[in-house]
Protein backbone atom coordinates (compact mmCIF):
# COMPACT_ATOMS: atom_id res chain seq x y z
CA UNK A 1 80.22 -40.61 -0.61
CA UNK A 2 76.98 -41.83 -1.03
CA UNK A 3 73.83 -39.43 -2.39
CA UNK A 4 71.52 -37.45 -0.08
CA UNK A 5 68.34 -39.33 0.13
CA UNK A 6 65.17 -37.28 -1.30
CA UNK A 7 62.31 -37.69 1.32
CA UNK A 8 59.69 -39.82 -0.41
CA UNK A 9 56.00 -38.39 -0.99
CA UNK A 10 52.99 -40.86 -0.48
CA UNK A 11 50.84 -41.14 -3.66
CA UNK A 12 48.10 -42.69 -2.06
CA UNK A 13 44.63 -40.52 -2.55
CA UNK A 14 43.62 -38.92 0.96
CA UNK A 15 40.25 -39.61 2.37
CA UNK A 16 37.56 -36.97 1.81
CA UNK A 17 34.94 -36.47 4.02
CA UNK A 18 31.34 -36.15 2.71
CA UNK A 19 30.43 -33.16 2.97
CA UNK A 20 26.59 -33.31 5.01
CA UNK A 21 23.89 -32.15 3.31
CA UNK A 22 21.61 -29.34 5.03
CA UNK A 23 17.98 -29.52 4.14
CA UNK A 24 16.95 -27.00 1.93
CA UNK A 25 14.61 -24.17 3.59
CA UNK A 26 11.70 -23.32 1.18
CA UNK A 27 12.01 -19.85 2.36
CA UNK A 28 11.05 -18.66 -1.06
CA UNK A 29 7.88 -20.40 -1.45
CA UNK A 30 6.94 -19.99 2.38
CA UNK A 31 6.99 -16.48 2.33
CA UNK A 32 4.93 -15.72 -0.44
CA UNK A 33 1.99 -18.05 1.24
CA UNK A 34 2.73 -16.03 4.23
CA UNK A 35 1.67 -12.89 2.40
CA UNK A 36 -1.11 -14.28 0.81
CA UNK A 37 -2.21 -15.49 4.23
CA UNK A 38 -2.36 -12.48 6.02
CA UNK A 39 -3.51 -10.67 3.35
CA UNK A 40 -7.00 -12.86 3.14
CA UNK A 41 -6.82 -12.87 6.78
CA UNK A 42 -8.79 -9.76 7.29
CA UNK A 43 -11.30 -10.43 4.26
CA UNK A 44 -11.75 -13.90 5.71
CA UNK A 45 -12.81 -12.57 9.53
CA UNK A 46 -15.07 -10.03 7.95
CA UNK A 47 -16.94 -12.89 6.09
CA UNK A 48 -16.94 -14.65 9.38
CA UNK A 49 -18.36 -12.05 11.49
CA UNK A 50 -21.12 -11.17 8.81
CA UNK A 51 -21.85 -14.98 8.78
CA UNK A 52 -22.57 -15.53 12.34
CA UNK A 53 -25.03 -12.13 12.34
CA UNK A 54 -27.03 -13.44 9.73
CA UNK A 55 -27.28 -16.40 11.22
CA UNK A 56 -27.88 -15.06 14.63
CA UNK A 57 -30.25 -11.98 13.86
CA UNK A 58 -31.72 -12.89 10.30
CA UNK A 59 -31.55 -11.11 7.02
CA UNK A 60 -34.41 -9.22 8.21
CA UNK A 61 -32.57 -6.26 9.42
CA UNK A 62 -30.12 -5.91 6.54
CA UNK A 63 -33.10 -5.60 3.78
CA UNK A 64 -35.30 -3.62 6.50
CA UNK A 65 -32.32 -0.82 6.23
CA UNK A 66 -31.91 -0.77 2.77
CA UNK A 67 -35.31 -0.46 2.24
CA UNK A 68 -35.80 3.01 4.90
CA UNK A 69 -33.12 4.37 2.08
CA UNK A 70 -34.89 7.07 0.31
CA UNK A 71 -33.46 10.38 -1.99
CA UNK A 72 -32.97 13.06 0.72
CA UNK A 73 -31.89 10.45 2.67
CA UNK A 74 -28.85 9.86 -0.32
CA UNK A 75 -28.61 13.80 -0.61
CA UNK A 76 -27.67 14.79 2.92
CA UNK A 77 -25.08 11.92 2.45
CA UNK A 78 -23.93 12.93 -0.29
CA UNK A 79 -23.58 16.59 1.38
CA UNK A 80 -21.71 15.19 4.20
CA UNK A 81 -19.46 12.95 2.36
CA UNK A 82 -18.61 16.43 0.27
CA UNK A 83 -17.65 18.32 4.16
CA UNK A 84 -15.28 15.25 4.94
CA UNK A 85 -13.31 14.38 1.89
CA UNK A 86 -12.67 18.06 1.50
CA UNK A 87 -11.53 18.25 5.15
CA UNK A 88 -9.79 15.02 4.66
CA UNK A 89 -7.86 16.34 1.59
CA UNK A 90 -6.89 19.35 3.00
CA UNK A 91 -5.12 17.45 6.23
CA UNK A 92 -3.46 15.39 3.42
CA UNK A 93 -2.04 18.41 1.44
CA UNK A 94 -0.97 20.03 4.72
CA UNK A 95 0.39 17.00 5.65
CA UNK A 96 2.52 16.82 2.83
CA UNK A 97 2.89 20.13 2.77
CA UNK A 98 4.74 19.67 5.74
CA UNK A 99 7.34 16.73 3.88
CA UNK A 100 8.09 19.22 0.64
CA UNK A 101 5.69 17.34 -1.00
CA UNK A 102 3.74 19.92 -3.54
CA UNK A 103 -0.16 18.68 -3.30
CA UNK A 104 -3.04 20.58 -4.92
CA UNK A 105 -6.19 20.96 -2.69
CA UNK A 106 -8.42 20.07 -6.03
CA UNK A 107 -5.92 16.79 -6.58
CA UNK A 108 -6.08 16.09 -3.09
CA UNK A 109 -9.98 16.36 -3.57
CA UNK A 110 -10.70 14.18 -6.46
CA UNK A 111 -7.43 11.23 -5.16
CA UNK A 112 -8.96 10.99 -1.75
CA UNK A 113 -12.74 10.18 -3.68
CA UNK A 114 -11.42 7.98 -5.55
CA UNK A 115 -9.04 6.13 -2.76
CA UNK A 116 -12.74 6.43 -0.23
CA UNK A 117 -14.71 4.67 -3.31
CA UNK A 118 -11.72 1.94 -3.29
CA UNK A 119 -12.03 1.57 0.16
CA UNK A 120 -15.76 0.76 -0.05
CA UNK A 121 -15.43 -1.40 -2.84
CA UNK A 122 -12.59 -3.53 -2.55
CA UNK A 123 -11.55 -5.97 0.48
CA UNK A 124 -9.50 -4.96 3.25
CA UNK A 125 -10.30 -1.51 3.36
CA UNK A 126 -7.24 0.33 2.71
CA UNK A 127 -6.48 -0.54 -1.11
CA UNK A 128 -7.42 2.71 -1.71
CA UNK A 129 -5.34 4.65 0.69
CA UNK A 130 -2.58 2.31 -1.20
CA UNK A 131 -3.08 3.23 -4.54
CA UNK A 132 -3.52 7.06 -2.75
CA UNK A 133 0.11 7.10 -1.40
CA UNK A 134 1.87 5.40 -4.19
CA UNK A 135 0.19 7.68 -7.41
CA UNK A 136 0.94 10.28 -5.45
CA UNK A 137 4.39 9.76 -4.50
CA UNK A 138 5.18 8.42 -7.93
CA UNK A 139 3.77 11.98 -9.71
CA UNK A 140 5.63 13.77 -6.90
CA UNK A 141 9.11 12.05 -7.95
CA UNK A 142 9.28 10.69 -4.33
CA UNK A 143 7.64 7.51 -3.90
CA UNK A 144 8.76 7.03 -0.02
CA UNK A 145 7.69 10.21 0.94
CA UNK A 146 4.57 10.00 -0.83
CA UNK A 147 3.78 7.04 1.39
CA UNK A 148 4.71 8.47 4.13
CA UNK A 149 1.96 10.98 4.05
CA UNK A 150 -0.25 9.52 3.14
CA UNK A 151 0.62 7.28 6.77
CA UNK A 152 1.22 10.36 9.01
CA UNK A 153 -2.63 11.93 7.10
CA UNK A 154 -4.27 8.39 8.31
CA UNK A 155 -2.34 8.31 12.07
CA UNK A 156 -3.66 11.87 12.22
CA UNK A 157 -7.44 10.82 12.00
CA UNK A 158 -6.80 7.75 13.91
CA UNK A 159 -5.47 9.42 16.84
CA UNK A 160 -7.92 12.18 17.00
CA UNK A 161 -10.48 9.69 17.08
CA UNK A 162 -8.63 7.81 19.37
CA UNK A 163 -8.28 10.92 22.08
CA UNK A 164 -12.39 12.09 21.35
CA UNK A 165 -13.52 8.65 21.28
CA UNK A 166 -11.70 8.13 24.75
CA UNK A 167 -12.95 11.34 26.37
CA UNK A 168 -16.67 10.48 24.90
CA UNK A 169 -16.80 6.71 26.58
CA UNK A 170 -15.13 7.98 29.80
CA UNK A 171 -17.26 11.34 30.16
CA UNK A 172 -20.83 10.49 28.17
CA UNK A 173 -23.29 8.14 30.32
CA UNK A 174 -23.49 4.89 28.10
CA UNK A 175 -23.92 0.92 28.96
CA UNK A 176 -20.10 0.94 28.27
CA UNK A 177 -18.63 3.56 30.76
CA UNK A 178 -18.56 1.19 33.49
CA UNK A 179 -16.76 -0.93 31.75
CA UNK A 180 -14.61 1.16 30.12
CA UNK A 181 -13.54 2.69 33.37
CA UNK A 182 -12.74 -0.63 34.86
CA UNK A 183 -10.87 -1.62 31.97
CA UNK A 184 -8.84 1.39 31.42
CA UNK A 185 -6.63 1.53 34.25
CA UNK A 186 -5.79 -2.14 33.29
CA UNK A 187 -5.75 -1.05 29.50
CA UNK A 188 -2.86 1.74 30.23
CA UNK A 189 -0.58 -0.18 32.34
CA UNK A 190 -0.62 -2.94 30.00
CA UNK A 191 0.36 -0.33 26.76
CA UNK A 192 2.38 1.32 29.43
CA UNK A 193 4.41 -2.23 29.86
CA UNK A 194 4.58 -3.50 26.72
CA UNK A 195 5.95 0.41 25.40
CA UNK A 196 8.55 -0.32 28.27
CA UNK A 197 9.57 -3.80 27.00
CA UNK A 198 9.76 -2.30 22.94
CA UNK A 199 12.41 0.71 24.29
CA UNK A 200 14.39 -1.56 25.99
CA UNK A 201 15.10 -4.14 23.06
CA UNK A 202 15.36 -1.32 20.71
CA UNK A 203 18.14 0.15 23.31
CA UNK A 204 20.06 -2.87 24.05
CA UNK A 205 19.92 -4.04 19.73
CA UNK A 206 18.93 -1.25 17.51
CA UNK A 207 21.04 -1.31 14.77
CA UNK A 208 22.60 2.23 13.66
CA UNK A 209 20.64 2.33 10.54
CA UNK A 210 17.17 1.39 11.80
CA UNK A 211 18.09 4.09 14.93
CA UNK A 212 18.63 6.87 11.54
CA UNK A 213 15.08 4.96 10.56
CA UNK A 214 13.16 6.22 13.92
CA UNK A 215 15.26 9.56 13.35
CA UNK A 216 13.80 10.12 10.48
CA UNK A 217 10.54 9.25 10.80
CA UNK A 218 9.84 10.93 14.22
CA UNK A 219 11.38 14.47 12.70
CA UNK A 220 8.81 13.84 9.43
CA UNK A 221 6.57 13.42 12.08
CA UNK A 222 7.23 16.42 13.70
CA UNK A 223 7.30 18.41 10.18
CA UNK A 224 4.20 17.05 9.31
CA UNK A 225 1.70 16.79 11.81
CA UNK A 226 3.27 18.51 15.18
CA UNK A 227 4.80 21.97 13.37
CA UNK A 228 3.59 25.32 14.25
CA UNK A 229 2.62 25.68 10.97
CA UNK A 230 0.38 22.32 10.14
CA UNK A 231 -0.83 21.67 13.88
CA UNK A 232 -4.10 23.96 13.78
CA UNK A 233 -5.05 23.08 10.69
CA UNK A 234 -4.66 19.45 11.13
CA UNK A 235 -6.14 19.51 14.57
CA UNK A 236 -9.23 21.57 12.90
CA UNK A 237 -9.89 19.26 10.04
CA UNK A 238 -9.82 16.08 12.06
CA UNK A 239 -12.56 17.45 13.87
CA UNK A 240 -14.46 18.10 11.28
CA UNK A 241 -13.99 14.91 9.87
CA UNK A 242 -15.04 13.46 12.62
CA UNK A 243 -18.12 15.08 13.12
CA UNK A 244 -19.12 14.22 9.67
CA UNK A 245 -18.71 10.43 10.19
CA UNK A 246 -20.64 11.01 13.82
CA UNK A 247 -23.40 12.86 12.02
CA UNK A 248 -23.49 10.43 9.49
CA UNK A 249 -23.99 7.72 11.75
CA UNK A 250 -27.08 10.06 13.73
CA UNK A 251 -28.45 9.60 10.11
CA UNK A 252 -28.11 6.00 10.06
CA UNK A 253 -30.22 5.67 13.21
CA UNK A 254 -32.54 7.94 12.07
CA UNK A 255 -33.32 6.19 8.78
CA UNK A 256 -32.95 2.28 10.90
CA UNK A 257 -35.98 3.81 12.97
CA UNK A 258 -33.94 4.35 16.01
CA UNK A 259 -35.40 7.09 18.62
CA UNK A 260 -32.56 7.40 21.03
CA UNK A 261 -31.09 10.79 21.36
CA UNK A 262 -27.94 11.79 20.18
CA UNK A 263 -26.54 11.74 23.67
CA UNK A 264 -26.85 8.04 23.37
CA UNK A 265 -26.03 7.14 20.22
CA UNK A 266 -23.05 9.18 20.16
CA UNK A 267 -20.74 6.83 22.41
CA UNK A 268 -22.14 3.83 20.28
CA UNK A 269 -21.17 5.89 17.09
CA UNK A 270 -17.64 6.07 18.37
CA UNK A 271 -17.48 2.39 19.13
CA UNK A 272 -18.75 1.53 15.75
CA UNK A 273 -15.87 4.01 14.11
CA UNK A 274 -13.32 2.29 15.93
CA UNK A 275 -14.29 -0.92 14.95
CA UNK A 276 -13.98 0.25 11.41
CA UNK A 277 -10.15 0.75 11.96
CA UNK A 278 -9.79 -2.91 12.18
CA UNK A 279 -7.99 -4.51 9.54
CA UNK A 280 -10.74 -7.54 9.17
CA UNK A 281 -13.37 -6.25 7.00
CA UNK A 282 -14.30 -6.79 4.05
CA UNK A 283 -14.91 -3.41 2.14
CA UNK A 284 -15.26 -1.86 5.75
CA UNK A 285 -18.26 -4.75 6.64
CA UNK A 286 -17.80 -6.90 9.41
CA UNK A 287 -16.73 -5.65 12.93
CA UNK A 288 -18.68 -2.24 12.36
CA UNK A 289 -21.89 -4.45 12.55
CA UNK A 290 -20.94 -6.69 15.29
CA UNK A 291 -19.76 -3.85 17.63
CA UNK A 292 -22.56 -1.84 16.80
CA UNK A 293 -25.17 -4.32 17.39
CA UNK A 294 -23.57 -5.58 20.25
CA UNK A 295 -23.55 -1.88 21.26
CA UNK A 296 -27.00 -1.73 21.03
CA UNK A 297 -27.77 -4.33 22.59
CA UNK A 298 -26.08 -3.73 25.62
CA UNK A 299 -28.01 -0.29 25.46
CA UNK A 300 -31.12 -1.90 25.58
CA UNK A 301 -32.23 -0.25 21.66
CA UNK A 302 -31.89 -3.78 20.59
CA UNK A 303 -29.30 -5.69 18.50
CA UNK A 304 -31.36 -6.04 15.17
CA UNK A 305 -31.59 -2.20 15.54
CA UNK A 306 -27.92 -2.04 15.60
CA UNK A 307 -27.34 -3.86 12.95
CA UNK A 308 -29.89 -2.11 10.91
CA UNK A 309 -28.47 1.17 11.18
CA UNK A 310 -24.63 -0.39 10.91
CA UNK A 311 -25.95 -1.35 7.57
CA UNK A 312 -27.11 1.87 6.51
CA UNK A 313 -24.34 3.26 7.51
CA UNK A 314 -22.43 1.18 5.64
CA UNK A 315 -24.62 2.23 2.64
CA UNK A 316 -24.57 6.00 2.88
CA UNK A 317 -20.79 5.63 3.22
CA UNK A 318 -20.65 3.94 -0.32
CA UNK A 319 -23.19 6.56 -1.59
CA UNK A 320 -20.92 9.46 -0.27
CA UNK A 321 -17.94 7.60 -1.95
CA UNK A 322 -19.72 7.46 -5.25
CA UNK A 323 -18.39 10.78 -6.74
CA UNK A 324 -14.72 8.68 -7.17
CA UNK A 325 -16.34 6.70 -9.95
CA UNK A 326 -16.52 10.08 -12.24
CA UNK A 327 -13.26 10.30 -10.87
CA UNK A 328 -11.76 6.59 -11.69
CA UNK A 329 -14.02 7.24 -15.40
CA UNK A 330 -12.57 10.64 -16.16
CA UNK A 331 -9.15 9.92 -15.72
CA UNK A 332 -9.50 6.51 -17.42
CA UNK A 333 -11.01 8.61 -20.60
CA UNK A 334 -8.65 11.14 -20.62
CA UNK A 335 -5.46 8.33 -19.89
CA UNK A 336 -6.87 6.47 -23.05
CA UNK A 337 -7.54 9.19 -25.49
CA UNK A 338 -5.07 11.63 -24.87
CA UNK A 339 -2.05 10.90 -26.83
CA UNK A 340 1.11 10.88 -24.80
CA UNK A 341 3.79 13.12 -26.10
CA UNK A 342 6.41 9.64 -25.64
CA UNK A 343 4.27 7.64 -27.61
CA UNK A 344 6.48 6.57 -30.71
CA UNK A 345 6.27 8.20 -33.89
CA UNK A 346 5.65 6.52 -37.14
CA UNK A 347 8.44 4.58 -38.29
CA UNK A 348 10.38 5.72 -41.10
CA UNK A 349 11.47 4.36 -44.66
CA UNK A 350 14.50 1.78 -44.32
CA UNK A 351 17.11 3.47 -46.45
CA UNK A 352 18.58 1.63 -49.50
CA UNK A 353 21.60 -0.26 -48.72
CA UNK A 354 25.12 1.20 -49.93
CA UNK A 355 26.85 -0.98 -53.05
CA UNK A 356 29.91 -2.26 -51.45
CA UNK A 357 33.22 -0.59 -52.61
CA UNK A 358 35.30 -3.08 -54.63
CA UNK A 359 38.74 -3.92 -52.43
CA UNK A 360 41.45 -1.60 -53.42
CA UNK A 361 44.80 -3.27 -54.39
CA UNK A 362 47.83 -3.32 -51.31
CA UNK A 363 49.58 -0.08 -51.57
CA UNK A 364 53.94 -0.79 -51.40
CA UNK A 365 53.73 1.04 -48.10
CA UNK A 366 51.89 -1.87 -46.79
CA UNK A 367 54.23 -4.79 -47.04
CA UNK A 368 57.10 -4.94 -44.50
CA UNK A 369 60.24 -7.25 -45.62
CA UNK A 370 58.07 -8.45 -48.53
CA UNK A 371 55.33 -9.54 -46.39
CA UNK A 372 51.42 -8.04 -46.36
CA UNK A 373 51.31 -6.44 -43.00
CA UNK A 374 47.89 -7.21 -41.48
CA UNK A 375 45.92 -3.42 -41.04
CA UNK A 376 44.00 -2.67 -37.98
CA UNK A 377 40.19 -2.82 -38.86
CA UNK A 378 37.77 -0.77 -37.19
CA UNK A 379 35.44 -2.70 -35.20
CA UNK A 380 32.46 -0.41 -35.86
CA UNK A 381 32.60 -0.84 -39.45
CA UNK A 382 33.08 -4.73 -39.34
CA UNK A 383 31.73 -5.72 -36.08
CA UNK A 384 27.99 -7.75 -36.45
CA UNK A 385 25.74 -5.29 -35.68
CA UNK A 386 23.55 -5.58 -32.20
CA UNK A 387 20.31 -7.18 -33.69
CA UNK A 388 22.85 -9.74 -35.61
CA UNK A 389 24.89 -10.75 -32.44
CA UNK A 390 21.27 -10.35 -30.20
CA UNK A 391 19.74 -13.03 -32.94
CA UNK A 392 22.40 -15.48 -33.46
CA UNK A 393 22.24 -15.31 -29.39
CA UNK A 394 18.80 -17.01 -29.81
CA UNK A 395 19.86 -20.27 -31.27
CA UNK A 396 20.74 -22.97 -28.77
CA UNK A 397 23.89 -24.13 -30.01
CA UNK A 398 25.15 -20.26 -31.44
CA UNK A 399 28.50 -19.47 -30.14
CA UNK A 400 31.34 -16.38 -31.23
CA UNK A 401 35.02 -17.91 -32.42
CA UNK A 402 37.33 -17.61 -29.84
CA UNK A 403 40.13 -14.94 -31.91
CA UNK A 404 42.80 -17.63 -33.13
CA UNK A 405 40.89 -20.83 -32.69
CA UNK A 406 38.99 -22.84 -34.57
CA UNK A 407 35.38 -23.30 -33.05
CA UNK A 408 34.89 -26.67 -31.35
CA UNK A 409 32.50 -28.68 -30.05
CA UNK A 410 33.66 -27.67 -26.38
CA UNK A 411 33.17 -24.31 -27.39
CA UNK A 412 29.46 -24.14 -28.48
């Protein structure tokens, strides 16, 4: 009987496919470029715009402005700049108010100067508003509501400007009504359409967690700007704020040498405010002057006029912003010399080290069938200590002994 036959396995190595090689996406340098980009965007079209006015209208109307600048001129803008921020800051701490967010009205006060001087000062407008909503949040313990708002304060202002400024072009006689009236219609069924088009996606591929999002937001919404309690006041302080920038701009014309009546200037003020809420500007310069002059033009008061009192409107906005300096200064001064109770106290005295204890001689209890049994040593008497292991770490070739083995070159 002849042995069972053991089925043979082939040795030969098996073919392996290259695996193809995808080309590397530089998503991580691309985005950061991205941000970059849009973030110069808006300081680069404010340049832009200021560029072509010079070179269309002349510096003549910018230095005719700023010289028409006088002291009560600075004082009554100063005054109205005083009626605004403290209107402002009290729809911010209502606002918040409204999100369990604890806000002083004289901390609301002195942040919102400082975040206005910001705002004049820095590109892009809204850096102050920025560092607004994050100090805030950050004192407050809540960072995200913090910045929330100090979103819901600005929407607030934007959309009661929004619904005056749209009753004032519609209602006021103006170059622009006739325009405006032709345009609206077309205006509304095109936000009408493209609100339509944003449900439906968001119905057909919103994502549980970004529908809790919207949740969210709309009832912090509703907390803080559409509650029984917050609505009046809100509703009472945008309108004061917004007859402060509209008498501030009156000013402007007044000091530019403009004679038109307020009737007439007023739609043209509300043009040039909501040109300001563009994000290309540069310090809040750039589509305020175009609009306005442009708006004046088409008035017949005459584009250099425009310009001229866009520029000192500009100006008295800066002045009226000017108290956030002391702010910025004082709490600079009082961050640098006041000592903060975590800063470190002195170090003390390093303590003498201990003699070590001479070894003690193996007790008879400690050798089983004639041999030393090995004791269990504590590990936080004769373990390196962190500094030693965190030092030895900093050598390029350091390396701890495996237990048992002797250290080898594989091992460093």
């Amino acid at each position: 009987m002849s042995a069972p036959t053991l089925p043979t396995v082939s040795t030969a190595p098996t073919a392996v496919l290259p695996t193809p090689v995808r080309p590397h996406a530089p998503t991580g340098v691309a985005a950061p470029r991205r941000r970059a980009l849009r973030a110069h965007l808006g300081t680069l079209a404010g340049t832009a715009v200021l560029a072509v006015l010079v070179w269309r209208l002349g510096t003549g109307a910018f230095l005719d402005g700023l010289r028409r600048i006088d002291g009560p001129t600075v004082l009554a803008a100063l005054g109205i700049g005083l009626v605004t921020t403290v209107f402002s800051a009290w729809r911010w701490a209502l606002v918040a108010r409204g999100l369990r967010i604890r806000l002083p009205l004289a901390a609301a006060v002195a942040d919102y100067y400082r975040a206005l001087f910001l705002n004049a000062a820095l590109p892009g407008g809204v850096l102050g508003d920025v560092h607004r909503a994050v100090r805030h949040g950050r004192s407050a313990g809540d960072l995200g509501r913090g910045v929330r708002a100090v979103v819901l304060e600005r929407v607030a202002g934007q959309l009661a400007l929004m619904g005056v400024g749209a009753g004032i072009l519609l209602t006021m006689p103006s170059p622009v009504r006739a325009e405006a009236r032709h345009l609206a219609p077309l205006v509304a069924l095109a936000l009408a359409g493209a609100l339509a088009v944003v449900l439906a996606l968001r119905m057909n591929r919103a994502p549980a967690r970004q529908g809790r999002a919207m949740r969210t937001a709309l009832g912090e919404a509703r907390h803080g700007l559409l509650s029984r309690r917050n609505l009046p006041g809100i509703a009472l302080s945008s309108a004061v704020v917004l007859a402060g920038h509209l008498t501030m701009f009156v000013l402007a014309a007044r000091v530019a040498g403009s004679a038109a009546s307020v009737a007439a200037l007023t739609p043209l003020a509300v043009l040039a405010l909501l040109a300001m809420g563009l994000p290309l500007n540069v310090g809040g310069w750039g589509p305020r002057e175009g609009v306005t002059a442009w708006a004046f033009g088409a008035a017949g008061l005459g584009a250099g006029t425009g310009l001229g009192v866009a520029v000192v409107y500009g100006v008295l906005s800066l002045v009226a912003s000017l108290p956030g300096v002391a702010v910025l200064v004082g709490r600079r001064y009082a961050a640098r010399y006041t000592r903060s109770p975590s800063e470190p106290s002195e170090p003390s005295e390093p303590s003498e080290p201990s003699e070590p204890s001479e070894p003690s001689e193996p007790s008879e209890s400690s050798y089983v069938d004639g041999v030393p049994a090995v004791s269990a040593v504590s590990s936080a008497k004769y373990s390196p200590k962190e500094s030693a292991r965190l030092s030895s770490s900093s050598f390029p070739f350091s390396a701890e002994p495996s237990e048992g083995r002797p250290m080898t070159p594989e091992s460093v």
